[in-house]
C-alpha atoms as a PDB file:
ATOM      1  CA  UNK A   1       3.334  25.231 -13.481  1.00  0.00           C
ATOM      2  CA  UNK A   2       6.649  25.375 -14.634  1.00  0.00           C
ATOM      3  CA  UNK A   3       8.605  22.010 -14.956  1.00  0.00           C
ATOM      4  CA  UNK A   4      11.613  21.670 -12.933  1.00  0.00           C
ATOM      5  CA  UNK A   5      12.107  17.789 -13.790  1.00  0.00           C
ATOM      6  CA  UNK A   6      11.988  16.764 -17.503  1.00  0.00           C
ATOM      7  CA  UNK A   7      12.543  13.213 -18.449  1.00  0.00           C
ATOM      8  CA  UNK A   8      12.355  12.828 -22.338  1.00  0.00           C
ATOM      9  CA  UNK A   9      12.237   9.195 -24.048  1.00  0.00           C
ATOM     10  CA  UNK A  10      13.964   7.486 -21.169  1.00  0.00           C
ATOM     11  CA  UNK A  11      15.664   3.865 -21.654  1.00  0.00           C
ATOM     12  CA  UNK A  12      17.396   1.799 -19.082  1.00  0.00           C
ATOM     13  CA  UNK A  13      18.558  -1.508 -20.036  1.00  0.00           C
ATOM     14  CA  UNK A  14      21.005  -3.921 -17.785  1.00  0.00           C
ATOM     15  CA  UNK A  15      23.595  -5.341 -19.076  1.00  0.00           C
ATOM     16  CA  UNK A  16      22.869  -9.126 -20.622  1.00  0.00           C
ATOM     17  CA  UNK A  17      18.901  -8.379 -19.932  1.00  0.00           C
ATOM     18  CA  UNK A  18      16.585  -9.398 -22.995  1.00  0.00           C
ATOM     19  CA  UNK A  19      14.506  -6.327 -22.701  1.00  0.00           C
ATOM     20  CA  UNK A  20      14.685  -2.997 -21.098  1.00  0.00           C
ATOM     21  CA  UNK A  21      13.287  -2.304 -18.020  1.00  0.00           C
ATOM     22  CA  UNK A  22      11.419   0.714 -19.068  1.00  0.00           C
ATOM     23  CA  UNK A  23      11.370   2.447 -22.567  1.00  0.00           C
ATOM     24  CA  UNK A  24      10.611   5.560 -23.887  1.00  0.00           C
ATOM     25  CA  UNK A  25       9.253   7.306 -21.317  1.00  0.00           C
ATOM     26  CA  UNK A  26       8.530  10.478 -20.308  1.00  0.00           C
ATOM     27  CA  UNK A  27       7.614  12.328 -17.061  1.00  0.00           C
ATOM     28  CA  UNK A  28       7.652  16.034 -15.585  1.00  0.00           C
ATOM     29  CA  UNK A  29       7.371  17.789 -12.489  1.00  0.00           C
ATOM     30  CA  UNK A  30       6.540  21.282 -11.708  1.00  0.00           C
ATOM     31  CA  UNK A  31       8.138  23.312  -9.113  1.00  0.00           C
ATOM     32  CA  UNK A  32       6.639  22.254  -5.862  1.00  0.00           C
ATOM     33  CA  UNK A  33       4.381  19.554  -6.544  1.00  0.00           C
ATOM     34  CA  UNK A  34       4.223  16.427  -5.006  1.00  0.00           C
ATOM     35  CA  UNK A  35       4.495  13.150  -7.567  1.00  0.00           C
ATOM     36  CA  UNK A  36       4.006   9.322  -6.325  1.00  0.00           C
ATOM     37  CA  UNK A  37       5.162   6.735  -8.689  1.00  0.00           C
ATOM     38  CA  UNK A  38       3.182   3.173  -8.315  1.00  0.00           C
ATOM     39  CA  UNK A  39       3.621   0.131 -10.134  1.00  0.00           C
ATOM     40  CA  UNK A  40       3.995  -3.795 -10.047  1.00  0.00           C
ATOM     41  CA  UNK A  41       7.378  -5.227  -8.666  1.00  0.00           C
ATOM     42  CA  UNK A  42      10.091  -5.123 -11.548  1.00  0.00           C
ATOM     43  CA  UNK A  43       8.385  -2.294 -13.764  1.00  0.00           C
ATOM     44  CA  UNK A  44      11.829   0.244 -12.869  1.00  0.00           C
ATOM     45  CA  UNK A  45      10.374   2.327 -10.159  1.00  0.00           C
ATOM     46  CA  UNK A  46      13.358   2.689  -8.406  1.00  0.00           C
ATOM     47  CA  UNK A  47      16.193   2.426 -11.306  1.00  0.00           C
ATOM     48  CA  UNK A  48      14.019   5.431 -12.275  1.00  0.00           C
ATOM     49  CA  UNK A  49      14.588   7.533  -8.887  1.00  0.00           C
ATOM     50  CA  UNK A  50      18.548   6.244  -9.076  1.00  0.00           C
ATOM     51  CA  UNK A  51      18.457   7.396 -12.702  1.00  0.00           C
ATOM     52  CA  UNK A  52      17.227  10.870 -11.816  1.00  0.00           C
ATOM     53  CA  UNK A  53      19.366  11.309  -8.305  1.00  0.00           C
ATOM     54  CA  UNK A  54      22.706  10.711 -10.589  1.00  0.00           C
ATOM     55  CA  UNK A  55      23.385   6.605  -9.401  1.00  0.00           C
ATOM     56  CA  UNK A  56      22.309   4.847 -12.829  1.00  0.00           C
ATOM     57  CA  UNK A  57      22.874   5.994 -16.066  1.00  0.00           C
ATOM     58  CA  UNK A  58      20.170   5.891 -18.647  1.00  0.00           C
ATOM     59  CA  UNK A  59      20.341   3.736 -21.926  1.00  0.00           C
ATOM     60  CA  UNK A  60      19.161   6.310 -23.951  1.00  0.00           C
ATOM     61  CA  UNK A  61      16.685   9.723 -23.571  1.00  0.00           C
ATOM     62  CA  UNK A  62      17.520  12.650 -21.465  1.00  0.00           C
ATOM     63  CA  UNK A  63      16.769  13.756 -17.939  1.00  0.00           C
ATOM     64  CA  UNK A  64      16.678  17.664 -17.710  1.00  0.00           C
ATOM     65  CA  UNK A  65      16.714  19.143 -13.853  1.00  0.00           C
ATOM     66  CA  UNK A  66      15.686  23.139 -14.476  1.00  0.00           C
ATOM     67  CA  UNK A  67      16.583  24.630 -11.098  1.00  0.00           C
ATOM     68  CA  UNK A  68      18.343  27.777 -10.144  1.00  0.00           C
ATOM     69  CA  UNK A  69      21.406  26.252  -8.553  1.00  0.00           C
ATOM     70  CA  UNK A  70      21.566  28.423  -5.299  1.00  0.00           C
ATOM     71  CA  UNK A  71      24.819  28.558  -3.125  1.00  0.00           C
ATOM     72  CA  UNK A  72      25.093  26.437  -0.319  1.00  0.00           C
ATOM     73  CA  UNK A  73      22.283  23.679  -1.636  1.00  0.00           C
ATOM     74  CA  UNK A  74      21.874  21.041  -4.025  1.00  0.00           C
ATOM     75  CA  UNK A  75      19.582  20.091  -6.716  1.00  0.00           C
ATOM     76  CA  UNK A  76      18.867  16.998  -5.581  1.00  0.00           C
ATOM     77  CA  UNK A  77      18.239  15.060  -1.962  1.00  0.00           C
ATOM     78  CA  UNK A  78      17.790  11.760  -1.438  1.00  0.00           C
ATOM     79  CA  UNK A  79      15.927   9.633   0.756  1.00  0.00           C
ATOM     80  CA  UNK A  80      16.288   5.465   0.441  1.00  0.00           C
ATOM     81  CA  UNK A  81      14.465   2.913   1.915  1.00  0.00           C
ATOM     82  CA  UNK A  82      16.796   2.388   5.218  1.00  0.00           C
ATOM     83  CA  UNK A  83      17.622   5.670   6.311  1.00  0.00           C
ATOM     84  CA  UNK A  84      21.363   5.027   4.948  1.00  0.00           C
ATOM     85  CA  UNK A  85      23.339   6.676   8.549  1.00  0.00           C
ATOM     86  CA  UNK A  86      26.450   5.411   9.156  1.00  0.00           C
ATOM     87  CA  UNK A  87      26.760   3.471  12.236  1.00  0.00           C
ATOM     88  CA  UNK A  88      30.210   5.302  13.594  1.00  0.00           C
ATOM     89  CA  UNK A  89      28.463   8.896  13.444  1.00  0.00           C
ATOM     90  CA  UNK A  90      26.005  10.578  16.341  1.00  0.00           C
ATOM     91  CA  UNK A  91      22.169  11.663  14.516  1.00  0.00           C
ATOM     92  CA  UNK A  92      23.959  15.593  14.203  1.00  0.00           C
ATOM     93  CA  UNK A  93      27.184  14.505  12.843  1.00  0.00           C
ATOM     94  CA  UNK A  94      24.796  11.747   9.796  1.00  0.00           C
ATOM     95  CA  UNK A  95      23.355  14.940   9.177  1.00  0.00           C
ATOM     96  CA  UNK A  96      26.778  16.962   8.486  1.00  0.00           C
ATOM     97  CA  UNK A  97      27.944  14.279   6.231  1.00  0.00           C
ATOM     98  CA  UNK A  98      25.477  15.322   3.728  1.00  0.00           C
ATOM     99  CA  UNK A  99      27.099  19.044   3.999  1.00  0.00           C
ATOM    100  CA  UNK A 100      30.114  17.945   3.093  1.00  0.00           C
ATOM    101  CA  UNK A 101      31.480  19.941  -0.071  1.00  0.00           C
ATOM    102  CA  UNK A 102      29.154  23.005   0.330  1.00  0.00           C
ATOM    103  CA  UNK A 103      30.170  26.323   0.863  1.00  0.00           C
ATOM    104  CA  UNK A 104      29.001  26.290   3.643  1.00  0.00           C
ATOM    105  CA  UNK A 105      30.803  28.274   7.227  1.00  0.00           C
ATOM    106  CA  UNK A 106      30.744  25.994  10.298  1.00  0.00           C
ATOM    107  CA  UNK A 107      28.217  28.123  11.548  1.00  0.00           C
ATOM    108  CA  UNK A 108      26.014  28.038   8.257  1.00  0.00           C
ATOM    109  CA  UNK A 109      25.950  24.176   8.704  1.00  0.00           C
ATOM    110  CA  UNK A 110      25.097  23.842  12.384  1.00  0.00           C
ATOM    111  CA  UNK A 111      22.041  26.588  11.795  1.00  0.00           C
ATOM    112  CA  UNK A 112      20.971  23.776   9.012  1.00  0.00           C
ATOM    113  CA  UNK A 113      21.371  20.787  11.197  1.00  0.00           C
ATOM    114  CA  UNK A 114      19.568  22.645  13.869  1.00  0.00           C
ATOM    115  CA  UNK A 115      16.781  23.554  11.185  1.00  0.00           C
ATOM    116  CA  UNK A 116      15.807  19.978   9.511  1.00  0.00           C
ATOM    117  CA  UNK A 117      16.390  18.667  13.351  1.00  0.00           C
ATOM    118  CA  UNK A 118      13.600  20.490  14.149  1.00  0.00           C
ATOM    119  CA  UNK A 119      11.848  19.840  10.712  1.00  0.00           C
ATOM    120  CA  UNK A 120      11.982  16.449  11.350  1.00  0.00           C
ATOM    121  CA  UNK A 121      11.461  16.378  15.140  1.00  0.00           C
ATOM    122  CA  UNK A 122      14.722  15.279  15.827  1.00  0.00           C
ATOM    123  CA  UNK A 123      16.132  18.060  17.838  1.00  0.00           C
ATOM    124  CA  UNK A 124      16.137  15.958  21.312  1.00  0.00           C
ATOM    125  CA  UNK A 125      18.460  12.861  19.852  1.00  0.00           C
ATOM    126  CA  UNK A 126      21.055  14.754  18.073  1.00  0.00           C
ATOM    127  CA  UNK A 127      23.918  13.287  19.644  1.00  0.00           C
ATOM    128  CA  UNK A 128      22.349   9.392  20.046  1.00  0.00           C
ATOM    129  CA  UNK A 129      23.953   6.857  17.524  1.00  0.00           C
ATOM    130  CA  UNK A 130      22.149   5.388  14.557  1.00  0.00           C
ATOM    131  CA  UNK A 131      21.435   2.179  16.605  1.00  0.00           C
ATOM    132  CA  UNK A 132      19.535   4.231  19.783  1.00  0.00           C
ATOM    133  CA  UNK A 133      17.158   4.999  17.388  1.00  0.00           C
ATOM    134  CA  UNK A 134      13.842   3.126  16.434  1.00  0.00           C
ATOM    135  CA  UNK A 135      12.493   2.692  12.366  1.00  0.00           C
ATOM    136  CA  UNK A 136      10.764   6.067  12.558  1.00  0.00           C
ATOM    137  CA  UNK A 137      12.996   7.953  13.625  1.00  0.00           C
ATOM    138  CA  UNK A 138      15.834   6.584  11.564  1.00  0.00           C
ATOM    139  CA  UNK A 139      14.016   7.740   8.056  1.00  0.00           C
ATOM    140  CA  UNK A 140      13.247  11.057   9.553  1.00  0.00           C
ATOM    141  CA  UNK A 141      16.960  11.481   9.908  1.00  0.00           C
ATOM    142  CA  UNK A 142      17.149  10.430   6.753  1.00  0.00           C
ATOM    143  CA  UNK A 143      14.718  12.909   5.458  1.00  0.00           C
ATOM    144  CA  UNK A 144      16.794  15.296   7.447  1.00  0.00           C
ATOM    145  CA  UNK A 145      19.594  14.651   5.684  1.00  0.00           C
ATOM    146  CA  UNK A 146      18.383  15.099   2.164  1.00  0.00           C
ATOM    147  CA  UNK A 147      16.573  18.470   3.801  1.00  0.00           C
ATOM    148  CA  UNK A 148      19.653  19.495   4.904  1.00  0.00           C
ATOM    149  CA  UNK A 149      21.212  20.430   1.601  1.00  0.00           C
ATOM    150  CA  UNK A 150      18.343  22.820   0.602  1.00  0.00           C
ATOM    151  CA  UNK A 151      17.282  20.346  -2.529  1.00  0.00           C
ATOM    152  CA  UNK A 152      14.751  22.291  -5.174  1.00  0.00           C
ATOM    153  CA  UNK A 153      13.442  18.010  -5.732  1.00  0.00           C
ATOM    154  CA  UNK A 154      13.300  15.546  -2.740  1.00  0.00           C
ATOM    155  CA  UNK A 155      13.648  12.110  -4.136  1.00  0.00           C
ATOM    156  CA  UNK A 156      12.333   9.324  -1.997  1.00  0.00           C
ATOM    157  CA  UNK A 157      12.486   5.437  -2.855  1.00  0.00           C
ATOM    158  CA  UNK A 158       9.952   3.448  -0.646  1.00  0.00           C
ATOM    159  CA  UNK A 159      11.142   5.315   2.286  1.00  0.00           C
ATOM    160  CA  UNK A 160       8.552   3.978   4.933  1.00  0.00           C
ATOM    161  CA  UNK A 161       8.009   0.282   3.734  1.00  0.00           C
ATOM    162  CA  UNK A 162       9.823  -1.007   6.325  1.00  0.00           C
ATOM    163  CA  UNK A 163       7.974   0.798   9.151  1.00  0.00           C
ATOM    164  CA  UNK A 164       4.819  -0.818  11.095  1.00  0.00           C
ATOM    165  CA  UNK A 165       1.898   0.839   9.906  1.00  0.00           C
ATOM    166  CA  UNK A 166       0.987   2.964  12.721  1.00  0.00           C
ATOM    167  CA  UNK A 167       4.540   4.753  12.316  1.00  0.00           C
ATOM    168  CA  UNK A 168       3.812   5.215   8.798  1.00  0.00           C
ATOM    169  CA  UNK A 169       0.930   7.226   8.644  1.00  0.00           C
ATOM    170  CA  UNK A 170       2.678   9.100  11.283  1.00  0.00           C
ATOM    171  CA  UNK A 171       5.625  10.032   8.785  1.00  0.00           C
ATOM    172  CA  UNK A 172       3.338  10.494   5.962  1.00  0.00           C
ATOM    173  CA  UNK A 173       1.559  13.554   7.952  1.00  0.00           C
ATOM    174  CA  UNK A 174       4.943  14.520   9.238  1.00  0.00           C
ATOM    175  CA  UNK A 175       6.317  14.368   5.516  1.00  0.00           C
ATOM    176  CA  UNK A 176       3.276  16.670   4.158  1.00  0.00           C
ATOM    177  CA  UNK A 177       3.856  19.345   6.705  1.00  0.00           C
ATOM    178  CA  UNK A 178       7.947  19.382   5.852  1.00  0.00           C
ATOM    179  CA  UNK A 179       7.009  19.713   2.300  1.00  0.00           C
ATOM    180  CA  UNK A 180       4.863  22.533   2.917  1.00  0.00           C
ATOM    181  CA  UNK A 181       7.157  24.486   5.207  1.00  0.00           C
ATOM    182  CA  UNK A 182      10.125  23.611   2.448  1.00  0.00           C
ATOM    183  CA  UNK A 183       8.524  24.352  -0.782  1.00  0.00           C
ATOM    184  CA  UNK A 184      10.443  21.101  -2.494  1.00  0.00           C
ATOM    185  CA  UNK A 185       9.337  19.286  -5.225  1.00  0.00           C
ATOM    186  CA  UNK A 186       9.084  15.670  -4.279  1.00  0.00           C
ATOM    187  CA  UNK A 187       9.278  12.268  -6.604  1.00  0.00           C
ATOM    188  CA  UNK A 188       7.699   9.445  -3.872  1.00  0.00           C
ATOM    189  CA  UNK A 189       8.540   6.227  -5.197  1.00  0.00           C
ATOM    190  CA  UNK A 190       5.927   3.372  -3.311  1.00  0.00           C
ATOM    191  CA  UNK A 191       4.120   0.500  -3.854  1.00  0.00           C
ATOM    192  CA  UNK A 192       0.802   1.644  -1.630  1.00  0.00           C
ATOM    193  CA  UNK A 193      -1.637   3.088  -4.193  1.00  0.00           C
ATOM    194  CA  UNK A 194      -3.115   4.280  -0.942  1.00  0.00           C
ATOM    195  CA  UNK A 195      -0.444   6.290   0.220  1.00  0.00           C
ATOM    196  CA  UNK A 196       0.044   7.399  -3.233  1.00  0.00           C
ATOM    197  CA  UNK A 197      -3.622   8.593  -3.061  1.00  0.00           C
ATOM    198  CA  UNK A 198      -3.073  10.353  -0.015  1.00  0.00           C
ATOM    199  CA  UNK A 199      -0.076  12.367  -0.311  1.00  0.00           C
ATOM    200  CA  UNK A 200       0.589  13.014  -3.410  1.00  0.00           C
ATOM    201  CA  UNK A 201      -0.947  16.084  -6.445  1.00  0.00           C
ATOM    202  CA  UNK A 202      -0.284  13.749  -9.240  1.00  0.00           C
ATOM    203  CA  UNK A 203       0.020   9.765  -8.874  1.00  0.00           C
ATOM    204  CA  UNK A 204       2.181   7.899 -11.917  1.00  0.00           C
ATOM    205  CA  UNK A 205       1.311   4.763 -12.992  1.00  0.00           C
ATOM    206  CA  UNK A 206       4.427   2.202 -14.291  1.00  0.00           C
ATOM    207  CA  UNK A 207       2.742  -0.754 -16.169  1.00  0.00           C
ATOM    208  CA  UNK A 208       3.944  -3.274 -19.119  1.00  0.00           C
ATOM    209  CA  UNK A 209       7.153  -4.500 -19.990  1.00  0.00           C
ATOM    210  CA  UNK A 210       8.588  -2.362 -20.779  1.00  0.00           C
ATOM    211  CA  UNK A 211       7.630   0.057 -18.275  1.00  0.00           C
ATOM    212  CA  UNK A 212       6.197   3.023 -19.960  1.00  0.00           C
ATOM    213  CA  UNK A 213       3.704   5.586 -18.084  1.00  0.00           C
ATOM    214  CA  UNK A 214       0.362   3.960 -18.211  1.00  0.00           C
ATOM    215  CA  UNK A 215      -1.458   6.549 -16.125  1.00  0.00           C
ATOM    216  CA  UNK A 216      -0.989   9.881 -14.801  1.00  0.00           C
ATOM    217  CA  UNK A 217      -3.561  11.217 -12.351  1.00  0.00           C
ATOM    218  CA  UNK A 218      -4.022  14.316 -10.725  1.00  0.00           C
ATOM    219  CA  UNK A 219      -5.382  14.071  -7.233  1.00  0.00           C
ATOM    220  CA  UNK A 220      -7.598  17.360  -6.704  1.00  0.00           C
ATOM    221  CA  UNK A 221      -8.719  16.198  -3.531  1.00  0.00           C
ATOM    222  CA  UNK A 222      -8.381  19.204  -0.774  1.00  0.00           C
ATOM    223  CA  UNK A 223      -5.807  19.202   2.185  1.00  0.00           C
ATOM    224  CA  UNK A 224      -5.536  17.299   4.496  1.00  0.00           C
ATOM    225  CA  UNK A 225      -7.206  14.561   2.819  1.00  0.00           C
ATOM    226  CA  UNK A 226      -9.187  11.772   4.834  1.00  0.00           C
ATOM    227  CA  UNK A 227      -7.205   8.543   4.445  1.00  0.00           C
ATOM    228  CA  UNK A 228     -10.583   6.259   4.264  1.00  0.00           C
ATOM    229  CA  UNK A 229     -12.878   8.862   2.678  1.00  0.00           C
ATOM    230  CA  UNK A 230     -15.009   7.702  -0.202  1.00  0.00           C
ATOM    231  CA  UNK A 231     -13.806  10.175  -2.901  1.00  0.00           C
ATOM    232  CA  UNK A 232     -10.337   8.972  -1.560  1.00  0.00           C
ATOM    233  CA  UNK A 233     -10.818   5.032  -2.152  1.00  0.00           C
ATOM    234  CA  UNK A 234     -12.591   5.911  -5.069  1.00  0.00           C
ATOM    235  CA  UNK A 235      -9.336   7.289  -6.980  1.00  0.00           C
ATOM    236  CA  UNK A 236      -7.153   4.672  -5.354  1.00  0.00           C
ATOM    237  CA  UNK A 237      -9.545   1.606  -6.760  1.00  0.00           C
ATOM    238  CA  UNK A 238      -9.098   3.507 -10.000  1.00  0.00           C
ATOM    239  CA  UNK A 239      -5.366   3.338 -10.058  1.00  0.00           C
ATOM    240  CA  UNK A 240      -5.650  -0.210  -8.916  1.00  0.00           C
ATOM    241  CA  UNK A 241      -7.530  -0.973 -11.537  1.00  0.00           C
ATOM    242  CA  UNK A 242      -4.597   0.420 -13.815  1.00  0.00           C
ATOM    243  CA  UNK A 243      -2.504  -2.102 -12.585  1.00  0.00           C
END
């Protein structure tokens, strides 16, 4: 599988800190293929999704995105842990934000607002307001606004760990099936080995101080995987043990 993410000795260091948060490392992901990132609180999970989506700057090392470029789309989308809408814009209009600054006709962006609408089962509260909406549905619009732009790699940062847990096994099945139907790479930043386990073809392991890639674990389990199925636990107990 071809690598469209390349991240080659990696440093990231804030400013005054003692230490690094994570050194030297190095991570790829192919075209397509779903990669969770676990780890203890503080190892640089998320300063490494910011560092890759463009909002930190790296220390040192190199991050290489291989991708096509296609008109009308981005590299990158991202998804964060609160949705991110802005409060003064309908669901439809959240969505068009992202558009912004493609080339894109008016009638090219309302065929893609109507598309990850529907992607995301959103298509009934286009025109409510960020605050008619509950958890759930706010991180699908989220997810529907990093869709939107056509991204070749879907970065998400903890995006359903502040969801009851009923709603987020609901968005992780409703995740899977948009990244089948999209093709998009995806880097799934949580702290639930578990859900790790379950969605993703690889699962990374961030351990030590500095962070460096302690583990890296393919998941050849067959889809759709059972969430409490022995072979299932079994890997997850394994990566816990990692930790």
């Amino acid at each position: 599988m071809a690598s469209i993410l390349t991240i080659d000795r990696l440093t990231y260091h804030y400013r005054n800190a003692d230490h690094p948060v994570f050194e030297g490392l190095d991570l790829h992901i192919g075209a397509g293929e779903f990669v969770a990132v676990v780890g203890g609180s503080g190892v640089g999970k998320s300063t490494l999704l910011r560092c890759v989506a463009g909002l930190a700057s790296p220390s040192a090392g190199e991050i290489v995105l291989d991708v096509p470029g296609k008109p009308g789309s981005r590299s990158r989308g991202t998804v964060f842990q609160d949705g991110r809408l802005l409060p003064w814009r309908r669901l439809r209009s959240n969505i068009a934000y992202g558009l912004q600054g493609l080339a894109l006709s008016a009638e090219e962006k309302a065929a893609r607002i109507d598309e990850v609408l529907g992607l995301t089962l959103l298509s009934h509260l286009a025109d409510r307001w960020p605050h008619q909406l509950s958890g759930g549905q706010v991180q699908r619009a989220g997810i529907a606004r990093a869709l939107a732009v056509h991204p070749d790699l879907l970065l998400m940062d903890e995006p359903f760990s502040a969801v009851d847990a009923i709603t987020r096994q609901h968005l992780q099945d409703e995740l899977l099936g948009i990244w089948q139907k999209t093709g998009a790479a995806v880097m799934f930043i949580t702290h639930d080995i578990e859900e790790a386990v379950y969605l993703a073809d690889r699962v990374i392991v961030l351990a030590g101080s500095p962070g460096q890639v302690s583990v890296d674990r393919r998941i050849d389990l067959p889809r759709p995987r059972g969430r409490n199925a022995e072979d299932l636990q079994s890997i997850a107990h394994e990566i816990a043990a990692a930790l």
